[in-house]
N, C-alpha and C. Protein backbone atom coordinates (compact mmCIF):
# COMPACT_ATOMS: atom_id res chain seq x y z
N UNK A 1 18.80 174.40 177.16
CA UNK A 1 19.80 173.34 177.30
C UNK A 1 19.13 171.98 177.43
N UNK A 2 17.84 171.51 178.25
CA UNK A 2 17.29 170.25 177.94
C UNK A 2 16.95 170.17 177.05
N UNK A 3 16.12 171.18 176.21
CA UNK A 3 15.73 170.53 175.09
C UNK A 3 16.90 170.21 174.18
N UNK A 4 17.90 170.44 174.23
CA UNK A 4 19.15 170.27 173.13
C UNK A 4 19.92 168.73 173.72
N UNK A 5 19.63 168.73 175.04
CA UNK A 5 19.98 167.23 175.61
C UNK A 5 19.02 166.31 174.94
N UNK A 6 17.86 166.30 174.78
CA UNK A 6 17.19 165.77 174.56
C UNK A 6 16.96 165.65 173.19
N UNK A 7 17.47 166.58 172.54
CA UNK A 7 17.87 166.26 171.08
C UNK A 7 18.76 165.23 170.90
N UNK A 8 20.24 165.46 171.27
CA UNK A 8 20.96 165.31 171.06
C UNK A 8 20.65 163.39 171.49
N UNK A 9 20.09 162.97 172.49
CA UNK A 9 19.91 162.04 173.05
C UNK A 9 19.08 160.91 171.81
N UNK A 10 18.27 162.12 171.44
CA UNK A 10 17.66 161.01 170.18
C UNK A 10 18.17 160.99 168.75
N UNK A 11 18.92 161.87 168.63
CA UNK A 11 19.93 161.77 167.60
C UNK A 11 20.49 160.79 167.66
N UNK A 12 21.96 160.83 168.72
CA UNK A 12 22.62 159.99 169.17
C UNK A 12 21.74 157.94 168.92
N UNK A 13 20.59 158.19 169.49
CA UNK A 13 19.75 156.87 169.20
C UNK A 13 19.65 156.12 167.85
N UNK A 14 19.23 157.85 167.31
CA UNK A 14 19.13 157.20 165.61
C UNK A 14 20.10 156.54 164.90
N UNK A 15 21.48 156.99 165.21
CA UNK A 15 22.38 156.44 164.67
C UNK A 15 22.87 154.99 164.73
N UNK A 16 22.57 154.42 166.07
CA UNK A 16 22.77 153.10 165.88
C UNK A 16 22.73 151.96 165.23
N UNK A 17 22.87 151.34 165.08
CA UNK A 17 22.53 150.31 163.79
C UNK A 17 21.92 149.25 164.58
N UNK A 18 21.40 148.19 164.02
CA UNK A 18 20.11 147.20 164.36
C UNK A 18 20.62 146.17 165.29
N UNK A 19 22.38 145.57 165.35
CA UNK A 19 22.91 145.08 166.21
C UNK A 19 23.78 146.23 167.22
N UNK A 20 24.11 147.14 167.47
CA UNK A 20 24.32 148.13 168.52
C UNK A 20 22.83 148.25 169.53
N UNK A 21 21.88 148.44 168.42
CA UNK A 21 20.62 148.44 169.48
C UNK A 21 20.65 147.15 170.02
N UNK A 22 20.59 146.24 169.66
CA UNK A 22 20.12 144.98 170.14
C UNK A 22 21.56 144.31 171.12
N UNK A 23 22.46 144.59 171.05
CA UNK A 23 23.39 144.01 171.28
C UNK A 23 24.33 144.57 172.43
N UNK A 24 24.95 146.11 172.41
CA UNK A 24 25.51 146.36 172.77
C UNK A 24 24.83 147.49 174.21
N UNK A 25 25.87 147.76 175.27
CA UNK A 25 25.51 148.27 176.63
C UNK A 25 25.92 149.33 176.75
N UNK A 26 25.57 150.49 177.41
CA UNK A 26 25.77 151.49 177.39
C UNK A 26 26.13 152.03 179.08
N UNK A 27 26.86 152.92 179.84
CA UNK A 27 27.04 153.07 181.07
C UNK A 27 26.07 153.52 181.75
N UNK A 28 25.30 152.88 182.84
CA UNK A 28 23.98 153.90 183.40
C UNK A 28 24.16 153.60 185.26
N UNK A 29 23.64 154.63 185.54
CA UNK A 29 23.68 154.53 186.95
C UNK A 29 24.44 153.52 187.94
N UNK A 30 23.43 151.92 187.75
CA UNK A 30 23.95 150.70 188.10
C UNK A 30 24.22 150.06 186.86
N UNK A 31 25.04 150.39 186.21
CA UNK A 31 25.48 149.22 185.40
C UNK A 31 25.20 149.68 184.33
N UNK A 32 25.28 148.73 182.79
CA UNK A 32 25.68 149.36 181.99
C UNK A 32 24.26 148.30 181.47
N UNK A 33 23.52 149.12 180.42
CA UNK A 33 21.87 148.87 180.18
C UNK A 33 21.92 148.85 178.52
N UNK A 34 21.15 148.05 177.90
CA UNK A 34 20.47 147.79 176.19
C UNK A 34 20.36 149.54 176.39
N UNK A 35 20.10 149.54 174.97
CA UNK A 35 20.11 151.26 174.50
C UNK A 35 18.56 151.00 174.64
N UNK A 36 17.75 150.47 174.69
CA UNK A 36 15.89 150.05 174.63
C UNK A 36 15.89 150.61 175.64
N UNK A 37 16.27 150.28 177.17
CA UNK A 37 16.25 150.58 178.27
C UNK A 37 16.84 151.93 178.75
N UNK A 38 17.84 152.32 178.47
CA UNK A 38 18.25 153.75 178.38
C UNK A 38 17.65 154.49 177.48
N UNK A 39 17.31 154.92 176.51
CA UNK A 39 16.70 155.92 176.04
C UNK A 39 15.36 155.45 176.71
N UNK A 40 14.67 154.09 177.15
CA UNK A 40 13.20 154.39 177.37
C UNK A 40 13.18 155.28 179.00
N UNK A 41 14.81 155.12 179.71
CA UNK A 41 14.74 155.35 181.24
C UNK A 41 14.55 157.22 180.98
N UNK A 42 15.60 157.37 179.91
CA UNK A 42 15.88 159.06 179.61
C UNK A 42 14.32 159.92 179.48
N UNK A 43 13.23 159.39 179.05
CA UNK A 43 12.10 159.52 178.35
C UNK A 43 11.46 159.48 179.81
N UNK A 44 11.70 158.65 180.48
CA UNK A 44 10.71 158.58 181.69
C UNK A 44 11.34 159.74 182.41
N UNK A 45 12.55 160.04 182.67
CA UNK A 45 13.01 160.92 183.63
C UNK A 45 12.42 162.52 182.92
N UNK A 46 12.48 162.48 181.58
CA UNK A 46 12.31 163.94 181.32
C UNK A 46 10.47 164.17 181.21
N UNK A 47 9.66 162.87 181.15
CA UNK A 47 7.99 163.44 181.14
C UNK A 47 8.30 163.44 183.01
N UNK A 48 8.68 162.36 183.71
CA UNK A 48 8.49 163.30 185.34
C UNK A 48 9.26 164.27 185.85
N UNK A 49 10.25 164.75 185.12
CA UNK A 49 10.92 165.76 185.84
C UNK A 49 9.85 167.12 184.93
N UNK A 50 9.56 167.03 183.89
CA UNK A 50 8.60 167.79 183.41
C UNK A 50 6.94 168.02 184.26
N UNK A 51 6.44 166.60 185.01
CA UNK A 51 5.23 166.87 185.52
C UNK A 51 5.51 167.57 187.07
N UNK A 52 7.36 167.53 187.56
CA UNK A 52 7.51 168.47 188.32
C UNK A 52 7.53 169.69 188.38
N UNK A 53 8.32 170.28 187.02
CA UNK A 53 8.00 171.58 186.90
C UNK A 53 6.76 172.46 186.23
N UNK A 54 5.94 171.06 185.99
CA UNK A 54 4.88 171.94 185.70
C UNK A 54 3.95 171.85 186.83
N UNK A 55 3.56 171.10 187.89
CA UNK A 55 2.87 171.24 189.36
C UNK A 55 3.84 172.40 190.10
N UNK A 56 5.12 172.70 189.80
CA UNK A 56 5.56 173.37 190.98
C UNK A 56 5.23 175.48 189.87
N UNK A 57 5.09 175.30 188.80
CA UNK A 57 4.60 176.21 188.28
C UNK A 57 3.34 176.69 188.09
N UNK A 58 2.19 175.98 188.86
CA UNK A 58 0.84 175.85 188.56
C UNK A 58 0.32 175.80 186.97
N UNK A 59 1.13 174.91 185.99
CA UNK A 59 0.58 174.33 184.97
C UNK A 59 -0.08 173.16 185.21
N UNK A 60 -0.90 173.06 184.40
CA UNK A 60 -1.86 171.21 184.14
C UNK A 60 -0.80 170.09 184.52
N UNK A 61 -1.16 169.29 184.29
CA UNK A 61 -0.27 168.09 183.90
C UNK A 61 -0.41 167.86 182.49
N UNK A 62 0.74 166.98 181.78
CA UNK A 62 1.13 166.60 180.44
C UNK A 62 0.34 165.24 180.18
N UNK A 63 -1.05 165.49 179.83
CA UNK A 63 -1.24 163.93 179.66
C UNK A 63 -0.70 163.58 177.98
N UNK A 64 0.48 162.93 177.93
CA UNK A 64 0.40 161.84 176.87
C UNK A 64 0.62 160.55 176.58
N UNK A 65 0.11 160.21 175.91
CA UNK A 65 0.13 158.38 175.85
C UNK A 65 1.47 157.95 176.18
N UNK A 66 2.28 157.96 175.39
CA UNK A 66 3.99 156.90 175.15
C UNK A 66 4.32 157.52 176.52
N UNK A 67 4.76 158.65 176.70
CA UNK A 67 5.39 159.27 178.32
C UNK A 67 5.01 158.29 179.59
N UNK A 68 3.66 158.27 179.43
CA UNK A 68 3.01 157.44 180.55
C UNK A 68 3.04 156.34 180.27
N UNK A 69 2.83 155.83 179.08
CA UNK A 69 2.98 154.35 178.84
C UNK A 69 4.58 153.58 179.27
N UNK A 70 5.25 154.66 178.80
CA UNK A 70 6.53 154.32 179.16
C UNK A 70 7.50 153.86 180.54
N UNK A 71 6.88 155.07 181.48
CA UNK A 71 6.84 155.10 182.64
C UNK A 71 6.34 154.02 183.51
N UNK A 72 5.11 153.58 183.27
CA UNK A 72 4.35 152.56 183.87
C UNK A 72 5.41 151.12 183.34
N UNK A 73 5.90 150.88 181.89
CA UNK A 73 6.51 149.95 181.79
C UNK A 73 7.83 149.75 181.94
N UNK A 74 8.65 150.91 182.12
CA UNK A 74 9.47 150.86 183.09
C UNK A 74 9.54 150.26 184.93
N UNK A 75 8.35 151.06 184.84
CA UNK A 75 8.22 150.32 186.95
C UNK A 75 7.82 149.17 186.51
N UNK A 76 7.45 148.54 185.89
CA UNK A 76 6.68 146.69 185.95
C UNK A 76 8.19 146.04 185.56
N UNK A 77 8.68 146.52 184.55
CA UNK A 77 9.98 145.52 184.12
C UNK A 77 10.59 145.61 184.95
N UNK A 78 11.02 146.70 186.38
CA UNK A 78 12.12 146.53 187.12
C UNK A 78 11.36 146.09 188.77
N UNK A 79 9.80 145.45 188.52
CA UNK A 79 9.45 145.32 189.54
C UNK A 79 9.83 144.06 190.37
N UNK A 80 10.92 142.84 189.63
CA UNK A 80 11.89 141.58 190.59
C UNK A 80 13.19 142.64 190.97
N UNK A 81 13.62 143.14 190.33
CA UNK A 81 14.93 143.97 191.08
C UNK A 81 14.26 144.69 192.14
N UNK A 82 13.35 145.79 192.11
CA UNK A 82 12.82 146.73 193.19
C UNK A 82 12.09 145.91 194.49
N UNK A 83 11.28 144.82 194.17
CA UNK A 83 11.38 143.89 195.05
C UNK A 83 12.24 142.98 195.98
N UNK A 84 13.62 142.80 195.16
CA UNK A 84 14.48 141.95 195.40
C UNK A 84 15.20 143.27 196.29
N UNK A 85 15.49 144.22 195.86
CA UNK A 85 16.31 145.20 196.74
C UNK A 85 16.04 145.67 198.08
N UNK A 86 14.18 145.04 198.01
CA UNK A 86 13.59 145.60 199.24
C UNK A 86 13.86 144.11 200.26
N UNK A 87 14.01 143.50 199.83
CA UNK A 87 14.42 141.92 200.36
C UNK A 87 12.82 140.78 200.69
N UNK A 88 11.98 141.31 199.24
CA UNK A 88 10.86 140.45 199.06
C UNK A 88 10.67 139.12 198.11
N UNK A 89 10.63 138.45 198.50
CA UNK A 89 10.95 137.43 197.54
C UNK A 89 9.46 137.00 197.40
N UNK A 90 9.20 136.95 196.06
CA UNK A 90 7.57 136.84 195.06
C UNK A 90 7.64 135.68 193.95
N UNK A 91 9.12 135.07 194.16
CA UNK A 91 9.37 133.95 193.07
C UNK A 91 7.97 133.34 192.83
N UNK A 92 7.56 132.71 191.35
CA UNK A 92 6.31 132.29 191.24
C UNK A 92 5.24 132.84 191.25
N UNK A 93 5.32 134.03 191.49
CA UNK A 93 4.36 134.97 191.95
C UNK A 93 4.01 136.14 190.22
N UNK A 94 2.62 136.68 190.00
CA UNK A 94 2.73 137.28 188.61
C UNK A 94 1.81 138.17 189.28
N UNK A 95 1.95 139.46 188.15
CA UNK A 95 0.99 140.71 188.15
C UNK A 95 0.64 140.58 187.37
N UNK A 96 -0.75 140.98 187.14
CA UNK A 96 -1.63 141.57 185.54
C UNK A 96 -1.98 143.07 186.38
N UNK A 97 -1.39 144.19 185.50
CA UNK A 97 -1.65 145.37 185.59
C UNK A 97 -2.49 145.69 184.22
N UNK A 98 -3.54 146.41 184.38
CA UNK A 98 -4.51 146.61 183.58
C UNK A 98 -4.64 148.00 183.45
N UNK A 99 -4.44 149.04 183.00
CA UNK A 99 -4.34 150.97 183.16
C UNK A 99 -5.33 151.18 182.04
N UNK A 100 -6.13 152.60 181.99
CA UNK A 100 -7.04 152.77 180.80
C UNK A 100 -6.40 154.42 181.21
N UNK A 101 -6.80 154.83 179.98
CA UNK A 101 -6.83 156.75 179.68
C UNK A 101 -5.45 156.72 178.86
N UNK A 102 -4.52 157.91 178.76
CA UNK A 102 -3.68 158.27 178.14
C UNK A 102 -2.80 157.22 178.49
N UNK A 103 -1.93 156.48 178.25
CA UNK A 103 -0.74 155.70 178.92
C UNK A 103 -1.58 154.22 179.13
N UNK A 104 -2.49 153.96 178.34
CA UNK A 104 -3.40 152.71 178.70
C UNK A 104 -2.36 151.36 178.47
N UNK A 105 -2.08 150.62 179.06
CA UNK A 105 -1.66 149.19 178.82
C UNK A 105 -2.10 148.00 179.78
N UNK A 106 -1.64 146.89 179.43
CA UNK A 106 -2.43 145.72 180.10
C UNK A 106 0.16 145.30 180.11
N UNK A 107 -0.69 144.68 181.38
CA UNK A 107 0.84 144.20 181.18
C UNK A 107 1.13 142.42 182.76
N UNK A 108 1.64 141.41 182.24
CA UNK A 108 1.50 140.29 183.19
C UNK A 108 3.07 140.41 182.98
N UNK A 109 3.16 140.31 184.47
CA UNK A 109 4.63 140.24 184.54
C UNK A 109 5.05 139.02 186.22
N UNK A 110 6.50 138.29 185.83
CA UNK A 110 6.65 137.99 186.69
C UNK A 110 7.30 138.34 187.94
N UNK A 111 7.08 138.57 188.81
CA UNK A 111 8.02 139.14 189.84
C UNK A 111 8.83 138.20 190.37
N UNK A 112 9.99 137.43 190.08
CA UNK A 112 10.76 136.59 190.30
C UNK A 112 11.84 137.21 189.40
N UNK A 113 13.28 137.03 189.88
CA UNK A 113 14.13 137.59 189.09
C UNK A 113 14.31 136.46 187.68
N UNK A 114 14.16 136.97 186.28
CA UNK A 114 13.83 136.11 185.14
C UNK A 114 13.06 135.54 184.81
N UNK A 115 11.54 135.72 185.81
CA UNK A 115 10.65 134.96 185.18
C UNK A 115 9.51 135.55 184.59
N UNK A 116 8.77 134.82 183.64
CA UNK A 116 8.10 135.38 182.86
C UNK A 116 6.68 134.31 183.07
N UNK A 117 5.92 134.47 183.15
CA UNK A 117 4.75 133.68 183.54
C UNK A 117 3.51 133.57 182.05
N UNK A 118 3.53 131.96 181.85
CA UNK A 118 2.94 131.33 180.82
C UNK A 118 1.93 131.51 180.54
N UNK A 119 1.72 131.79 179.03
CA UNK A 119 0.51 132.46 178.74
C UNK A 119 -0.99 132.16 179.67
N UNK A 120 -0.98 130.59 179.54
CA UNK A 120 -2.04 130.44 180.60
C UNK A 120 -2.31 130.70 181.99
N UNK A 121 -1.15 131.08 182.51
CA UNK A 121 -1.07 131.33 183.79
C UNK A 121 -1.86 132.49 184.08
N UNK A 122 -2.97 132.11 185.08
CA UNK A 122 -3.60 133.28 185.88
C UNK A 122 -3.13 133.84 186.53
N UNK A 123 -2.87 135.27 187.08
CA UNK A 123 -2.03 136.44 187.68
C UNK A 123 -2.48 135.71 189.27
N UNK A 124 -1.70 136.53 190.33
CA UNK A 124 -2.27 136.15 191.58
C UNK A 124 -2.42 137.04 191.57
N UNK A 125 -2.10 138.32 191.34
CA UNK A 125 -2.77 139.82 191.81
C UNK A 125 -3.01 140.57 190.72
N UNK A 126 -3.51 141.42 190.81
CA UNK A 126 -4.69 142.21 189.81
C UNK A 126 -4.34 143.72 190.32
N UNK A 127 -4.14 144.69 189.32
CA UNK A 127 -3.89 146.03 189.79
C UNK A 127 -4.94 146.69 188.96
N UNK A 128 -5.59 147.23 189.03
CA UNK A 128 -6.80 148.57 188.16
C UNK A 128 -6.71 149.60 188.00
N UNK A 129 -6.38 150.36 187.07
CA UNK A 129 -6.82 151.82 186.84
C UNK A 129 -6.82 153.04 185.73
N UNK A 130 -6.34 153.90 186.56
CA UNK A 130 -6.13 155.02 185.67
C UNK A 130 -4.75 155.23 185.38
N UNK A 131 -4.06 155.14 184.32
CA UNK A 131 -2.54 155.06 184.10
C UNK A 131 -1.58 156.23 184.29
N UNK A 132 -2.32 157.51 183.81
CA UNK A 132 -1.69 158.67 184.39
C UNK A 132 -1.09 158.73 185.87
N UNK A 133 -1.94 158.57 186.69
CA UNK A 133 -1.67 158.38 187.81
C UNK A 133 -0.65 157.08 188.23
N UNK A 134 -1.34 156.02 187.70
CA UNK A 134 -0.21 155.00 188.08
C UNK A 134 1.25 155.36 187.73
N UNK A 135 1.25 155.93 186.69
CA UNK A 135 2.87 156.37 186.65
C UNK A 135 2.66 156.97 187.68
N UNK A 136 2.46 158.28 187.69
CA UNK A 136 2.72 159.11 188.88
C UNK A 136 3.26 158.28 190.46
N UNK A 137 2.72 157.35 190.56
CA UNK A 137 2.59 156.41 191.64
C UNK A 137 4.16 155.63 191.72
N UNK A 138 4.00 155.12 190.14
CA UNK A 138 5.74 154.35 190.06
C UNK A 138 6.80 155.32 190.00
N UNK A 139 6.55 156.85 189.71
CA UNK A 139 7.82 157.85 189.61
C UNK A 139 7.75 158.50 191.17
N UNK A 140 6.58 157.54 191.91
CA UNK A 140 6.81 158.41 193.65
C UNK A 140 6.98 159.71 193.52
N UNK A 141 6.03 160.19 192.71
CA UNK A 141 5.34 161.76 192.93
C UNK A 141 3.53 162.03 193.82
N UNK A 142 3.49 160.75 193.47
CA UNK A 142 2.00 160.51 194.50
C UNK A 142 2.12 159.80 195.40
N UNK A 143 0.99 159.99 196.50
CA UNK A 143 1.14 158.71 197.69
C UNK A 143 0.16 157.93 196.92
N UNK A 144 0.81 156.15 197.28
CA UNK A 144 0.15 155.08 196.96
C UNK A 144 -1.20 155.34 198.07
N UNK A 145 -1.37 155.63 199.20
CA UNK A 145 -2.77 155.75 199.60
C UNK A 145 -3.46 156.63 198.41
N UNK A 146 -2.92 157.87 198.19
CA UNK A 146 -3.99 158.55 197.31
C UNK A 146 -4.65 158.37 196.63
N UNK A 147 -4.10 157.32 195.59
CA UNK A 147 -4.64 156.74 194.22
C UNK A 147 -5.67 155.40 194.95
N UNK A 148 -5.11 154.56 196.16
CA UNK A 148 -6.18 153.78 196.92
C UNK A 148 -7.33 154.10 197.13
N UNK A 149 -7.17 155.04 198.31
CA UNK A 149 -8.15 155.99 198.72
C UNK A 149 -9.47 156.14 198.15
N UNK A 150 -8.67 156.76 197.04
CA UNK A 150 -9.77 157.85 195.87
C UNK A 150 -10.84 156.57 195.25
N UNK A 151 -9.52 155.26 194.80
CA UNK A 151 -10.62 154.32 193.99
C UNK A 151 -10.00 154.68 192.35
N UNK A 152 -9.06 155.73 192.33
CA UNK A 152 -8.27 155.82 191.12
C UNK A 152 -7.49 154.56 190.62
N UNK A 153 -6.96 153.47 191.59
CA UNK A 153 -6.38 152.40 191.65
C UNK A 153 -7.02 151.01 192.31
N UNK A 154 -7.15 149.54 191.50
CA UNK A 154 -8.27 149.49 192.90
C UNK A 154 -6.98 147.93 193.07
N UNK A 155 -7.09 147.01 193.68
CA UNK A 155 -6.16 146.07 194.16
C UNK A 155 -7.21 144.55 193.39
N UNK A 156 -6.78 143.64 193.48
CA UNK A 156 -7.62 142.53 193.78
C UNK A 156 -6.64 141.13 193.15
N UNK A 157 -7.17 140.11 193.72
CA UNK A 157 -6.81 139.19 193.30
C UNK A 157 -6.03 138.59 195.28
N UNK A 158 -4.71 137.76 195.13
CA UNK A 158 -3.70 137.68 196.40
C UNK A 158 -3.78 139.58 196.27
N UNK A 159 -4.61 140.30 197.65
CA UNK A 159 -4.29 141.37 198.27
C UNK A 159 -3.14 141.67 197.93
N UNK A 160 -2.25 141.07 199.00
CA UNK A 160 -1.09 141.23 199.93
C UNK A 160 -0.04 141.34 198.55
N UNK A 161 0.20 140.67 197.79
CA UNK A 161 1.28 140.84 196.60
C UNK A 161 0.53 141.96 195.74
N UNK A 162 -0.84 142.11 195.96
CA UNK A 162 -1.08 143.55 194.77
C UNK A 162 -0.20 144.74 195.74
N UNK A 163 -0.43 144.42 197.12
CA UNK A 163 0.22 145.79 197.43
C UNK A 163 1.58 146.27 197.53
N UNK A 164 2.35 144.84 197.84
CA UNK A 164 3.60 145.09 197.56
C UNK A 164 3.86 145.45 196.05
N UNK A 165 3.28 144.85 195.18
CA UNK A 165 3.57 145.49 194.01
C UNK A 165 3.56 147.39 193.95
N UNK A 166 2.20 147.46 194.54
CA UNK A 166 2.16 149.02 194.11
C UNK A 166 3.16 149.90 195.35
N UNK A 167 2.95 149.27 196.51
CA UNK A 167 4.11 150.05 197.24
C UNK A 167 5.16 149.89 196.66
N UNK A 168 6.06 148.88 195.83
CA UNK A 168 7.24 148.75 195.73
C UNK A 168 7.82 149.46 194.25
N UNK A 169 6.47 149.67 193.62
CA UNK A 169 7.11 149.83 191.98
C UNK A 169 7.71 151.05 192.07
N UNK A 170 8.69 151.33 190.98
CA UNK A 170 9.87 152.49 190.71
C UNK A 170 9.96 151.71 189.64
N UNK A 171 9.90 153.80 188.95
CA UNK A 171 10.54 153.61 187.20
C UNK A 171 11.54 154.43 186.86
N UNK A 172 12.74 153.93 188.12
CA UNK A 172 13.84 154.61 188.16
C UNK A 172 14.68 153.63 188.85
N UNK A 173 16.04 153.62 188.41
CA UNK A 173 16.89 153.06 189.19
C UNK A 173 17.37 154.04 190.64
């Protein structure tokens, strides 16, 4: 039955036409979301509900690129809402997240609700690592100490906003 949801989900995708994608909203959890954002949320929920049943089955983990890539850019785009909900205000404030291995991306984002920070603009905080895990971290299947800890993740730049970043990210509504 998931895999036929999950058919059916990208079927359903294909069909849209170039202004439905771009244009039109669809019903989701809080509110009604671009089809970009819903099928990329559907994609994140089924590689972590997948790296659940495969840890709770003693399988590997699924390393693949887009799953994790996806995941990780899910938690950065919703990281002014997940902030804002926690009642942190970072206006002015930017991340450069940098990930290498399967799911590798570089990504500067602003944490202010709408803002986007100018090409020249230097980040105030700096995140490092291994991207597998960092998803893991934004789908809160790992503890953010763990990935600290280990040195799997490393912080730098303004401390204090790298960590609210990584405590706060979710790639889930």
């Amino acid at each position: 039955m998931w895999g036929l949801a999950a058919e059916a989900t990208l079927a359903y995708a294909s069909l849209l036409t170039d202004d439905a994608w771009r244009d039109e909203r669809f019903p989701w959890l809080l509110g009604s979301i671009a089809a970009r954002y819903l099928l990329q949320s559907r994609i994140v929920e089924w590689w972590v509900h997948g790296e659940d049943i495969r840890a709770t089955t003693g399988l590997g983990p699924q390393i693949q690129h887009w799953p994790i890539f996806l995941t990780v850019d899910m938690g950065v785009r919703m990281l002014p809402w997940t902030l804002g909900e926690a009642g942190i205000d970072l206006q002015g404030a930017s991340v450069q997240i940098d990930l290498e291995g399967a799911g590798e991306g570089s990504w500067h984002w602003g944490l202010g609700a709408g803002e986007t920070p100018p090409p020249d603009k230097k980040a105030d905080a700096f995140i490092q690592g291994r991207a597998a895990q960092f998803a893991l971290v934004a789908a809160h299947r790992i503890p953010v100490d763990d990935v600290l800890d280990s040195g799997i993740v490393v912080l730098g730049g303004e401390a204090e906003i790298a960590e609210l970043v990584i405590r706060h990210i979710r790639a889930y509504a």
